[in-house]
Protein backbone atom coordinates (compact mmCIF):
# COMPACT_ATOMS: atom_id res chain seq x y z
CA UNK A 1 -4.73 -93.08 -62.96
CA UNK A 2 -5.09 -96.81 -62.69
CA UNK A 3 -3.59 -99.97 -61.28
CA UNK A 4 -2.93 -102.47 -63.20
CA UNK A 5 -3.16 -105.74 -60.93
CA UNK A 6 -2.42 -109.03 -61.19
CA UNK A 7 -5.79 -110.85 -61.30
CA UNK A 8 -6.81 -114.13 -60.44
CA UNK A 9 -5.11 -116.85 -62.03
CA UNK A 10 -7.53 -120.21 -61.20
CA UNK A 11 -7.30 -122.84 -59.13
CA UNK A 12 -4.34 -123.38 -57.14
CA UNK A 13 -2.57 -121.09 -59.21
CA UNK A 14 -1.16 -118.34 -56.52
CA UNK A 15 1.53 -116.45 -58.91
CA UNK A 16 2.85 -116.02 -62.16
CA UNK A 17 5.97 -114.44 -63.73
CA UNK A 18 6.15 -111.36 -65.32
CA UNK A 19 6.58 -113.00 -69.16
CA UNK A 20 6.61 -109.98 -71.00
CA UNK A 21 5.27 -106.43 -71.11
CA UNK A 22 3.59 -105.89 -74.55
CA UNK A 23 3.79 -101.65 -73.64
CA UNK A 24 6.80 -100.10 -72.41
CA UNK A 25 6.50 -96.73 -70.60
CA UNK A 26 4.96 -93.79 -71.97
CA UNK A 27 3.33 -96.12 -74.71
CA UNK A 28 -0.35 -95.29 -75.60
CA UNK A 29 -2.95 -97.72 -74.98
CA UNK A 30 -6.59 -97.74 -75.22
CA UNK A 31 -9.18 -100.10 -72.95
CA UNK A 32 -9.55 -104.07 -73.66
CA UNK A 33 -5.76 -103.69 -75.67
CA UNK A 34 -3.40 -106.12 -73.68
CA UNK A 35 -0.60 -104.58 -71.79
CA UNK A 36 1.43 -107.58 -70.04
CA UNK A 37 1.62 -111.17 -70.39
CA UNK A 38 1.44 -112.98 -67.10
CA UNK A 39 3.21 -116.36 -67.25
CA UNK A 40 2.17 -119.71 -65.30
CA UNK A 41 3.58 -122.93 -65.47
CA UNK A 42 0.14 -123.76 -67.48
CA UNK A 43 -0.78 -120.86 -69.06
CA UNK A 44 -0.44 -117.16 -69.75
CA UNK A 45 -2.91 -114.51 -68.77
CA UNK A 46 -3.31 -111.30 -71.15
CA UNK A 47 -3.87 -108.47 -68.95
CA UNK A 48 -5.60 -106.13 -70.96
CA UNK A 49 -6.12 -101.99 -70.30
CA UNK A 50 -9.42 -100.79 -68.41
CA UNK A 51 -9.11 -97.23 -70.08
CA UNK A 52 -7.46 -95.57 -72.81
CA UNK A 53 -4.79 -93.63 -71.48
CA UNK A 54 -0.57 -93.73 -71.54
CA UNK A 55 1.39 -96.60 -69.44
CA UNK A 56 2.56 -94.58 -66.77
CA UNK A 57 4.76 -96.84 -64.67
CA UNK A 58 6.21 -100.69 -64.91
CA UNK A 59 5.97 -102.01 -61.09
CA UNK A 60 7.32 -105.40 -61.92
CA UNK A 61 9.92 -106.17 -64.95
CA UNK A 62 9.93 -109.21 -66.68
CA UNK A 63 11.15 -112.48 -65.06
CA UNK A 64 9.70 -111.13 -61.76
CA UNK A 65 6.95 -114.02 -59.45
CA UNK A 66 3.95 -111.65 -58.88
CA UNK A 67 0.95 -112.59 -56.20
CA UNK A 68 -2.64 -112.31 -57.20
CA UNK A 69 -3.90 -108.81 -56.47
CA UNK A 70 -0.11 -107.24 -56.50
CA UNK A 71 -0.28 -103.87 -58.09
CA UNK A 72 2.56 -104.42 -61.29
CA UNK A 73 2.04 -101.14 -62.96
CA UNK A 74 -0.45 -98.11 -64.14
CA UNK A 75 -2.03 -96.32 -66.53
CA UNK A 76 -2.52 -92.65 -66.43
CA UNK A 77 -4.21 -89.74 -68.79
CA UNK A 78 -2.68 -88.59 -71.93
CA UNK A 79 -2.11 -89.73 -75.47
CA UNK A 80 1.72 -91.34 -75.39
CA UNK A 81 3.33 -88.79 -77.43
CA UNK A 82 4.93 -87.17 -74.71
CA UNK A 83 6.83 -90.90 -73.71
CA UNK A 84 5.76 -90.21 -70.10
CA UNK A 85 9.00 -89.14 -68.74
CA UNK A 86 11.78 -86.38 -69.16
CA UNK A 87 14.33 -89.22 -68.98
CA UNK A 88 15.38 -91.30 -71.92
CA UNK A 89 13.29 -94.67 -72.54
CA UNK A 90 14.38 -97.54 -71.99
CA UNK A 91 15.48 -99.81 -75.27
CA UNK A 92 13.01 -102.55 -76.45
CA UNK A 93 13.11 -105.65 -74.37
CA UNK A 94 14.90 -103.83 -71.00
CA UNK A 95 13.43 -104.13 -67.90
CA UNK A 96 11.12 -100.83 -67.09
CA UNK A 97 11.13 -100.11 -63.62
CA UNK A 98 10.32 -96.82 -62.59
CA UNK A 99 8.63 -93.92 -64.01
CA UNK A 100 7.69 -90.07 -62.13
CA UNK A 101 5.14 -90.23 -59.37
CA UNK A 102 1.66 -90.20 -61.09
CA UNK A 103 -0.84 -89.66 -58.22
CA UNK A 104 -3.38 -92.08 -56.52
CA UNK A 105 -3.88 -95.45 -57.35
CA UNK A 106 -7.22 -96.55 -59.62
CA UNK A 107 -10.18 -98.57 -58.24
CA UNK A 108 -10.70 -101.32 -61.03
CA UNK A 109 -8.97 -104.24 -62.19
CA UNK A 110 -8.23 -104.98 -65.69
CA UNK A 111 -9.68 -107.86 -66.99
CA UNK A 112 -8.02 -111.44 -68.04
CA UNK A 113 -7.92 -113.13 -71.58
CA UNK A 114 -5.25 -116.34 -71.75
CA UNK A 115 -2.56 -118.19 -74.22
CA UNK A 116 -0.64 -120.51 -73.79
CA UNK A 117 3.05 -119.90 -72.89
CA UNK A 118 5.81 -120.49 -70.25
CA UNK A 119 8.58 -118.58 -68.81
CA UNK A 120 10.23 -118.12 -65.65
CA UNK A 121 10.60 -116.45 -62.63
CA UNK A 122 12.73 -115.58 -60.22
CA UNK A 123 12.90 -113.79 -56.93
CA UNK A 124 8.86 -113.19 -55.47
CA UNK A 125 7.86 -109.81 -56.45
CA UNK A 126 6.78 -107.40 -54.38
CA UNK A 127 4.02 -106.10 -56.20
CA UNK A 128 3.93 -103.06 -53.62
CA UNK A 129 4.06 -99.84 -55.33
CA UNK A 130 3.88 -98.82 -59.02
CA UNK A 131 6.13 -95.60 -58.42
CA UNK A 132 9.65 -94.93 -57.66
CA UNK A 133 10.61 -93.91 -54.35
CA UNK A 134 12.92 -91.15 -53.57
CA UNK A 135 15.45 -90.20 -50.85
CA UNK A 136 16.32 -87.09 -52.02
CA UNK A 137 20.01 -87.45 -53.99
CA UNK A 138 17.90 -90.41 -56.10
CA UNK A 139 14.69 -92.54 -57.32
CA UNK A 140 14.40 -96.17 -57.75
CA UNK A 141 11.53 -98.51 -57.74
CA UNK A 142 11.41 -100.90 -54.70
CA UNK A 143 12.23 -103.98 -57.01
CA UNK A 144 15.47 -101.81 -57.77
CA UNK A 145 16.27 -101.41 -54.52
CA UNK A 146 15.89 -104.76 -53.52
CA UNK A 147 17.98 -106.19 -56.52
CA UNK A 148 20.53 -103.64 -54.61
CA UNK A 149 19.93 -104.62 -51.43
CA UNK A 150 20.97 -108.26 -52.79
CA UNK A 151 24.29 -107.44 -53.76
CA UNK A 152 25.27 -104.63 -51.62
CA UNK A 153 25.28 -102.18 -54.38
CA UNK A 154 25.17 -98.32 -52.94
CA UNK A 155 22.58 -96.80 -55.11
CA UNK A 156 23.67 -93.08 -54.22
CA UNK A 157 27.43 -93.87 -55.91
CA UNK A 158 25.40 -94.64 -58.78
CA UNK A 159 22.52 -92.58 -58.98
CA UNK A 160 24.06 -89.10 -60.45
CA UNK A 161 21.13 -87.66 -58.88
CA UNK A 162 18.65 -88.97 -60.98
CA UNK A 163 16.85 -92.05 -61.84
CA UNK A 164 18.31 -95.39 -60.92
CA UNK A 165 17.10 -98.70 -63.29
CA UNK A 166 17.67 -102.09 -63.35
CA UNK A 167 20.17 -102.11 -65.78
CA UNK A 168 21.97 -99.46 -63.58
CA UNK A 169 22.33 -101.88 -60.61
CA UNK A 170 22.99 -104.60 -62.95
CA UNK A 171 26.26 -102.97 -64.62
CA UNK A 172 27.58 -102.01 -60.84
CA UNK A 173 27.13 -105.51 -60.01
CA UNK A 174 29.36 -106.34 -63.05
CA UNK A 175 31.81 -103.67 -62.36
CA UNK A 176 32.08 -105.11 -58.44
CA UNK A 177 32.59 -108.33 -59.79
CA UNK A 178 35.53 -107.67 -62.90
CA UNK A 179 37.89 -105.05 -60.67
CA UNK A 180 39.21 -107.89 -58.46
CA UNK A 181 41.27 -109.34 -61.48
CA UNK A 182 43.63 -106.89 -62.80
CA UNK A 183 45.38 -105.93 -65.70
CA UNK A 184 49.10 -106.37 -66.14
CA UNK A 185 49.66 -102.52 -66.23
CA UNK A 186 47.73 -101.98 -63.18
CA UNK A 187 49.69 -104.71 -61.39
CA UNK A 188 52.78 -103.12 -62.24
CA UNK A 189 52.25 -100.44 -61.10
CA UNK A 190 50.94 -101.73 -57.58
CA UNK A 191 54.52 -103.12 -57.51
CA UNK A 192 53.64 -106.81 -58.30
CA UNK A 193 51.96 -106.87 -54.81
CA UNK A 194 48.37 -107.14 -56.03
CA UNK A 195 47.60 -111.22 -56.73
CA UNK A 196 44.82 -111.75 -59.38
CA UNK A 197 41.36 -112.78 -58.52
CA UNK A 198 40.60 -116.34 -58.87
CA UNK A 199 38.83 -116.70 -62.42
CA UNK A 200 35.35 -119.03 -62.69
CA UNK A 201 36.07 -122.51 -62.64
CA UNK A 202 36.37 -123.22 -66.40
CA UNK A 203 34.10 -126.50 -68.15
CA UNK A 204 36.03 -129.57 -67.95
CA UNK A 205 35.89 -129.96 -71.71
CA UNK A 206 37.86 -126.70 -72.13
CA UNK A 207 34.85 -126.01 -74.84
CA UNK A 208 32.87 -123.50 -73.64
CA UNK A 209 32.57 -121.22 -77.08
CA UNK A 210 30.73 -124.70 -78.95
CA UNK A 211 28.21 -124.97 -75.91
CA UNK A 212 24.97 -123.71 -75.48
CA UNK A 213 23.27 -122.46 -72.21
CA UNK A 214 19.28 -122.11 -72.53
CA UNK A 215 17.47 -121.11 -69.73
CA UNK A 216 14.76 -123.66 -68.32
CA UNK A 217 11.34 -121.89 -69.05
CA UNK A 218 9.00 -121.66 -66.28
CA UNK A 219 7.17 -124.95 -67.62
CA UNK A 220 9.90 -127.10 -68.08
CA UNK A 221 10.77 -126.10 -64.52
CA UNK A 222 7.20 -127.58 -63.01
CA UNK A 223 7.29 -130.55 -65.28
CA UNK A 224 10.88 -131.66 -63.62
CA UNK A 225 9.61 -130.88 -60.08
CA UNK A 226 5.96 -132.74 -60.35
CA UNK A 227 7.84 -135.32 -62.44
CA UNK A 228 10.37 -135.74 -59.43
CA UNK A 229 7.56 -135.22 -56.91
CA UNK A 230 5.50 -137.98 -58.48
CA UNK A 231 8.26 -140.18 -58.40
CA UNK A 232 9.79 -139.53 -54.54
CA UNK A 233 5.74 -139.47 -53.44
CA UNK A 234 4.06 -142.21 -55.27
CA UNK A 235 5.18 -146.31 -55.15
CA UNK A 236 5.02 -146.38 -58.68
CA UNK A 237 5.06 -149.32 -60.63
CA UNK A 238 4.37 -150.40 -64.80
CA UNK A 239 3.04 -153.39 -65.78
CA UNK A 240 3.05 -154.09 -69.50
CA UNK A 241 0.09 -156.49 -72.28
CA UNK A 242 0.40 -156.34 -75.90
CA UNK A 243 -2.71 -155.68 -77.65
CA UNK A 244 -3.69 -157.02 -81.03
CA UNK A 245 -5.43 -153.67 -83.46
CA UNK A 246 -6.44 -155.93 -86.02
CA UNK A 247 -10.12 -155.75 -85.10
CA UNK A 248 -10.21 -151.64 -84.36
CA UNK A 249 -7.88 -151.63 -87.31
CA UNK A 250 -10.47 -153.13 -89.74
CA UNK A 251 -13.67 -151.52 -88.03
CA UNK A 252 -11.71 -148.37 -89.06
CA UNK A 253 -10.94 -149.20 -92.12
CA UNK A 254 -14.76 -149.70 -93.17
CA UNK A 255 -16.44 -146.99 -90.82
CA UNK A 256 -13.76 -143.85 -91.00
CA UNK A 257 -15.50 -142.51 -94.48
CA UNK A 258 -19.07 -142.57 -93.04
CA UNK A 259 -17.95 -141.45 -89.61
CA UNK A 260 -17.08 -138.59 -90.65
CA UNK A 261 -19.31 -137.47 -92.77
CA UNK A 262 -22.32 -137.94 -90.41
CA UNK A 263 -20.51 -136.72 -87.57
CA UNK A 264 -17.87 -134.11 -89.26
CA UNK A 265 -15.12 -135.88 -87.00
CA UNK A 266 -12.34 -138.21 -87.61
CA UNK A 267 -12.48 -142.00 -86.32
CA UNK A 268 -9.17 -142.52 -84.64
CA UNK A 269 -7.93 -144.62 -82.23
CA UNK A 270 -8.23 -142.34 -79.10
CA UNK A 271 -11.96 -142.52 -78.97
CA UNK A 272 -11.76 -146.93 -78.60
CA UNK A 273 -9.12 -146.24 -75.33
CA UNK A 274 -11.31 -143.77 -73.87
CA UNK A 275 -14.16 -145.64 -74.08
CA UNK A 276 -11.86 -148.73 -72.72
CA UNK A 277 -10.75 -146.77 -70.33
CA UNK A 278 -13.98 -145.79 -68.92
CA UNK A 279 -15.21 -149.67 -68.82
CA UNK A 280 -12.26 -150.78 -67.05
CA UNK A 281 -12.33 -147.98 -64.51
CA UNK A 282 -16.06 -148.71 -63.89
CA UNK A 283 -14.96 -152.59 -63.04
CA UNK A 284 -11.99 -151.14 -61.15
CA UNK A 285 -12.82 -148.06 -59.25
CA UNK A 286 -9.86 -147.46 -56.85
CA UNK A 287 -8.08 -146.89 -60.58
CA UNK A 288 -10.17 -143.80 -60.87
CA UNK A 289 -9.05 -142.27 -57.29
CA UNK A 290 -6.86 -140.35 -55.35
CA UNK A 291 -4.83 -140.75 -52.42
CA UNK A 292 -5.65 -138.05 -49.40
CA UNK A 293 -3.82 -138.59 -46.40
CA UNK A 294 -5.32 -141.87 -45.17
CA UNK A 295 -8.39 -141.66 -47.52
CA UNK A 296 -8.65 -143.02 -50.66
CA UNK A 297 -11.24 -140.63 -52.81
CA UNK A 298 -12.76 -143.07 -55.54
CA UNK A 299 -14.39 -141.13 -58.22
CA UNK A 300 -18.12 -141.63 -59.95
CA UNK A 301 -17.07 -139.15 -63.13
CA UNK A 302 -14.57 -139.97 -65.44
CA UNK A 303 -12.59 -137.17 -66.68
CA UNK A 304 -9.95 -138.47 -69.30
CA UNK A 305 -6.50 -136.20 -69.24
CA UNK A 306 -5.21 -136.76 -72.97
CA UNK A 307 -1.66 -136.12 -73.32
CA UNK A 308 -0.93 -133.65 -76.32
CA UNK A 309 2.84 -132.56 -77.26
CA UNK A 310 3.26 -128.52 -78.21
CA UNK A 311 6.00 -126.63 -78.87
CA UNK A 312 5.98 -125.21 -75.34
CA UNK A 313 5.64 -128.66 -73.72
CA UNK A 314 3.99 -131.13 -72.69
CA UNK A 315 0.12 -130.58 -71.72
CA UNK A 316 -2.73 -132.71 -70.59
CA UNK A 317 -5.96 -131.09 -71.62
CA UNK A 318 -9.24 -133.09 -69.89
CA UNK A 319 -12.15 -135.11 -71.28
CA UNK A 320 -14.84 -134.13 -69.11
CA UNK A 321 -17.73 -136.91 -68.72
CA UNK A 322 -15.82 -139.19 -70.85
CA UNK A 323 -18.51 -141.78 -69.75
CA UNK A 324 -21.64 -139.99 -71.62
CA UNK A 325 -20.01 -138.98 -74.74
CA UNK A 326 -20.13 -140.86 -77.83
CA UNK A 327 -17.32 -141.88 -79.82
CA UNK A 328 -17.68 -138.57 -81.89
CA UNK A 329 -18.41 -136.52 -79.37
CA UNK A 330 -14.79 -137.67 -77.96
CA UNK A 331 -13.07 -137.69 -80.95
CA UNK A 332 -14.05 -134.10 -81.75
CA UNK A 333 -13.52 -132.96 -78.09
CA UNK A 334 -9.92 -134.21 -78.34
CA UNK A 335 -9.74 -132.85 -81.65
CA UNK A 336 -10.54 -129.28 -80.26
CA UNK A 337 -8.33 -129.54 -77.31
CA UNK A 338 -5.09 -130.53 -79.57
CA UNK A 339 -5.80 -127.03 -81.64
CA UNK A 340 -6.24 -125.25 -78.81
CA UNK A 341 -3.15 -126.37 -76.65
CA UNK A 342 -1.06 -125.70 -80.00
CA UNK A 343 -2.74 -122.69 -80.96
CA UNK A 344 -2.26 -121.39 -76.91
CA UNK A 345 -5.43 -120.80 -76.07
CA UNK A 346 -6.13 -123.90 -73.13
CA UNK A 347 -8.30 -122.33 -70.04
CA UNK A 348 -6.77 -123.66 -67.13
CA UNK A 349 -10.80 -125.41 -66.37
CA UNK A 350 -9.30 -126.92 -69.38
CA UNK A 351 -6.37 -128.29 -67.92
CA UNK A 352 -7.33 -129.22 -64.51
CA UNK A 353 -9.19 -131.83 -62.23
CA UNK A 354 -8.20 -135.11 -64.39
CA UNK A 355 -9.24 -138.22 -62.87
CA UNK A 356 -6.92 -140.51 -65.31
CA UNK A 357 -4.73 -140.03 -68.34
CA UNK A 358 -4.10 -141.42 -71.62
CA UNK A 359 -0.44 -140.59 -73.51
CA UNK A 360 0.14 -142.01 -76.95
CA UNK A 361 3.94 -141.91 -77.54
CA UNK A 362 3.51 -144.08 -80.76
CA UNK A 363 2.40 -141.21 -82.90
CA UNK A 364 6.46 -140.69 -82.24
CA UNK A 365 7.70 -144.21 -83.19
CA UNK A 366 7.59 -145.30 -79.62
CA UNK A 367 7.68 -149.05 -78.88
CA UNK A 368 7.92 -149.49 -75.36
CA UNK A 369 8.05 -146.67 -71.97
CA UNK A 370 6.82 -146.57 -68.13
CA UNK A 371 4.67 -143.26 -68.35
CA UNK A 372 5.26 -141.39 -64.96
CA UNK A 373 1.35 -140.63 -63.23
CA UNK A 374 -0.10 -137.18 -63.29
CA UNK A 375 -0.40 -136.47 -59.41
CA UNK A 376 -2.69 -136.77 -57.71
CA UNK A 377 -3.87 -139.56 -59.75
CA UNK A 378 -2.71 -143.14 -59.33
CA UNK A 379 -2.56 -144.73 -62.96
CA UNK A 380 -1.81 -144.00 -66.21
CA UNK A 381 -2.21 -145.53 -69.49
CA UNK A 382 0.90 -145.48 -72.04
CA UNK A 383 0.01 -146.20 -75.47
CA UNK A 384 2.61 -147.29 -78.65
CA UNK A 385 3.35 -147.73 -81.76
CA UNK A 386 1.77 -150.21 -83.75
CA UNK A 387 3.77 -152.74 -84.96
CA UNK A 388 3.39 -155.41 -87.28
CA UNK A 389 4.88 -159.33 -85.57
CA UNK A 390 4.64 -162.33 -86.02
CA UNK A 391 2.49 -164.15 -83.36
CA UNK A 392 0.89 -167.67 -82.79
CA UNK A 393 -2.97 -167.55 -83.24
CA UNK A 394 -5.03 -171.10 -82.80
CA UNK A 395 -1.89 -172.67 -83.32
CA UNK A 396 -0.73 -171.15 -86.04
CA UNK A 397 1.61 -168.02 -87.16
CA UNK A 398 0.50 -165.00 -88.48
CA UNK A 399 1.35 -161.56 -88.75
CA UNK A 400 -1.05 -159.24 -86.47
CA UNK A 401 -0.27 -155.21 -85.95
CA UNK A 402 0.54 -155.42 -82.55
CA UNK A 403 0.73 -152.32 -79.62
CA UNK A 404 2.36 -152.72 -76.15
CA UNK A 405 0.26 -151.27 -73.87
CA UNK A 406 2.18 -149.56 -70.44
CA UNK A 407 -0.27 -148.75 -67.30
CA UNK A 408 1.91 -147.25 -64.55
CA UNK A 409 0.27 -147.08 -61.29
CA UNK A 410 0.72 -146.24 -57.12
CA UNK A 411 1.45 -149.57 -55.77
CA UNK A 412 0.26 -147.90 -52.36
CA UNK A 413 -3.40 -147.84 -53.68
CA UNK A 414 -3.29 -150.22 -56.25
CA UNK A 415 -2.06 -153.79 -55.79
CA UNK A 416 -0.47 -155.74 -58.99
CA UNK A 417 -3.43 -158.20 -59.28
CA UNK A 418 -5.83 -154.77 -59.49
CA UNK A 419 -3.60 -153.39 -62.46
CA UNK A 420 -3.11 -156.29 -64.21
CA UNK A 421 -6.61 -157.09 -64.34
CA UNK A 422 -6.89 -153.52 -65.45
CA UNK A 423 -5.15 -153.24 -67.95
CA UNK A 424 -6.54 -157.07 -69.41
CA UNK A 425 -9.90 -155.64 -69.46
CA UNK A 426 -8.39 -152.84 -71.77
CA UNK A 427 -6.75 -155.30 -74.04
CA UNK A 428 -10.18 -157.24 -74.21
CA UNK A 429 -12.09 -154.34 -75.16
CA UNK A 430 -9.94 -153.13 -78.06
CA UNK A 431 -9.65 -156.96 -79.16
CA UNK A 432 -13.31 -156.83 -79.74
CA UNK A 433 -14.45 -153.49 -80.01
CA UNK A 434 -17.83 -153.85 -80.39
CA UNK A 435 -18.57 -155.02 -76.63
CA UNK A 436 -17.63 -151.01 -76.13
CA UNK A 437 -21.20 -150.53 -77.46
CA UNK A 438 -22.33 -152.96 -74.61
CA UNK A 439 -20.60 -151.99 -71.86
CA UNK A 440 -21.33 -148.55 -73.16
C-alpha cells in the first residue's frame, strides 16, 4: 500500500484545501492518473497515483486545510471491482472518510502536476492517519471524530456498531439542533409546559426564498484579506496624468501588420507601458522596491506583474527581465501568460516574486480607479480606457484619444514629488514612443 501525501506546494505556500477527490473509494487507478485536486489560493496541484492499484482510504474530505507532507489517503493492491469495502459507498460528491485498515504505510510520494482553481477550506486538517480507528462498538476516521468532538456528538449512540462517516455526524448534529422546537402535538401532550426554541433570527427583508448565499471560494477569500492587508499596512496614496495615445495609436496603426508577421505576435499597447515602465523605474529606483522592516530593498531586475481577469479571479502572472526583452518578446510573453491563467495552467514561479504591476481596467470600459498595490510592492500602475476629448494643443482645440493614467503608491517609501515625477516620465514616453528605443 501507499500514501498518498500532500507534496510541496512552492514558495510560501504551507497548505491547501482538499478541492476535490477525482477517485472515491474502492475506485481503480493506475500510476501518473490524478487522484485529488489540492486547492491554493493561487493554484491547484493534481496529485497524481505512483502505482496502479485501488484507492483504499480518503484521509482528508473535501473542504479540509492539509499541511505539506500530511498523509490524505492511500492506495492499495487490487483492480477496483471489489469497491474496497463490505459497506455501501458513499454517493458521488460525499465526503469519504474512512475505509478498513489496509496495512503499512508506502515509502514514495506521488508526484505534482497544477491548474488553476480555488476553493476553500476550513478547519486545519490533520493529515495523521489514512485509516479509521476503532474502539471496539465503532470506526471513524480521526477527522470524524474531531468534527464530533466539535459538537459534542456521542459517536457510540450513532455508530450501530459499524462504520461512522461524515455525513453520520453531520445528520446528528442536525437532529441536536431541530428537537429543541417542537411540534404542536408534542407540546400538547407535555401539557403546554414545553416553550419552543427560539427560531434563527430571520433577514430583515423577510425575503429569504429570492436570495442567494454563495460560498466565498478559497481565492476570493485571500484577495479580500491581502486587499485589506495592503490597505491597513501600506500609506497608500494615487496620483492621477492623462496621457495623449495619438502617437502609439498611429505607430500602431502603420507597424501592427508587419509586426506580426515577422515576429508572429500582436502589437498592443501593453508592450509601450512595459517598456515605460521599465525607463521610469530605472530613473526612479525606490519605485521598484520593497519595504523590510527598516530597510528599503531597491531592485536591479524588473519583473512586470500584468494583471489578467479569469473566471476564477483575478491573477497577476510576472514578466520576468522585462528590461531585456523586446517589444515582441513581451507582447508574446503576456500573450502566453493570459492563455495560460484562463486555460488554468499558471506555475506558481509564474505567479510570484513581482517587482511592479501593470492592470488595464479599460479593456472593461473603465475611465478612472485607484488600483490597490500588490504587497510587498509599493506602486502600481492603473491603466484606462481610451477616450476620445477635446483638448487645447498649441493653442488650439482638437480632439486627441485620451487615457487617465492611475499610479497608486506607499507614501511611507515614496514621497508625492517621487510619484509624480514617475508617473510624468510614463506619460512622456508613450507621448513619443520612439525615445523607448533610446532609453531602451
Amino acid at each position: 500500500m501507499a500514501d498518498i501525501y500532500v507534496p510541496e506546494l512552492g514558495e510560501s505556500v504551507a497548505d491547501a484545501t482538499v478541492g476535490k477527490w477525482l477517485k472515491q473509494e474502492g475506485d481503480a487507478v493506475k500510476s501518473g492518473e490524478a487522484v485529488v485536486e489540492l486547492e491554493t489560493d493561487k493554484i491547484n496541484f493534481e496529485v497524481e497515483a505512483e502505482e496502479d492499484g485501488v484507492l483504499e482510504s480518503i484521509a482528508s474530505p473535501e473542504g479540509e486545510t492539509v499541511n505539506v507532507g500530511d498523509v490524505i489517503g492511500s492506495i492499495g493492491a487490487g483492480s477496483g471491482e471489489a469497491g474496497g469495502s463490505d459497506e455501501p459507498e458513499d454517493e458521488p460528491g460525499a465526503d469519504a472518510e474512512g475505509s478498513e485498515p489496509a496495512g503499512d504505510a508506502g515509502e514514495k510520494k506521488p508526484r505534482a502536476t497544477f491548474s488553476l482553481s480555488e476553493s476553500r477550506g476550513d478547519s486545519g486538517g490533520n493529515g495523521s492517519g489514512s485509516v479509521e480507528e476503532s474502539n471496539g462498538e465503532y470506526r471513524a476516521s480521526p477527522s470524524v471524530k474531531k468534527l464530533a468532538a466539535e459538537y459534542d456528538i456521542d459517536l457510540a449512540s450513532i455508530s450501530a456498531g459499524g462504520r461512522v462517516t461524515k455525513e453520520d455526524v453531520e445528520r446528528a448534529i442536525r437532529e441536536k439542533d431541530t428537537p429543541s422546537a417542537p411540534s404542536e402535538p408534542a407540546a400538547e401532550q407535555n401539557g403546554g409546559s414545553q416553550k419552543p426554541a427560539a427560531q434563527p433570527a430571520a433577514s430583515s427583508s423577510g425575503r429569504e426564498d429570492q436570495e442567494e448565499r454563495i460560498k466565498f471560494s478559497r481565492r476570493r477569500q485571500t484577495i479580500a484579506k491581502r486587499l485589506v492587508e495592503s490597505q491597513q499596512t501600506a500609506a497608500m496614496l494615487t496620483t492621477f496624468n492623462e496621457v495623449d495615445m495619438s502617437a502609439v495609436m498611429d505607430l500602431r496603426r502603420r507597424r501592427k501588420d508587419d509586426f506580426n508577421e515577422r515576429t508572429g505576435a500582436r502589437l498592443g499597447f501593453m508592450s509601450f507601458f512595459t517598456k515605460a515602465a521599465v525607463a521610469a523605474l530605472k530613473a526612479h529606483p525606490d519605485v521598484n522596491a520593497e519595504l523590510q522592516e527598516t530597510e528599503l530593498v531597491r531592485k536591479h531586475y524588473y519583473d512586470i506583474g500584468v494583471a489578467v481577469s479569469t473566471d476564477e479571479g483575478l491573477v497577476v502572472p510576472v514578466v520576468r527581465d522585462a528590461d531585456r526583452r523586446s517589444f515582441a518578446e513581451i507582447e508574446g510573453g503576456i500573450a502566453d501568460l493570459a492563455v495560460k491563467a484562463r486555460d488554468g495552467k499558471l506555475s506558481l514561479a509564474d505567479l510570484s516574486g513581482g517587482t511592479f504591476t501593470i492592470t488595464n481596467g479599460g479593456i472593461f470600459g473603465s475611465l478612472l480607479s485607484t488600483p490597490i498595490l500588490t504587497m510587498p510592492q509599493v506602486a502600481i500602475l492603473g491603466m484606462h480606457k481610451i477616450q476620445e476629448k477635446p483638448v487645447v494643443v498649441d493653442g488650439e482645440v482638437v480632439v486627441r484619444p485620451m487615457m487617465y493614467l492611475a499610479l497608486s503608491y506607499d507614501h511611507r517609501v515614496i514621497d508625492g514629488r517621487e510619484a509624480v515625477t514617475f508617473l510624468v516620465k510614463i506619460k512622456e514616453l508613450i507621448e513619443d514612443p520612439e525615445s523607448l528605443l533610446l532609453e531602451g
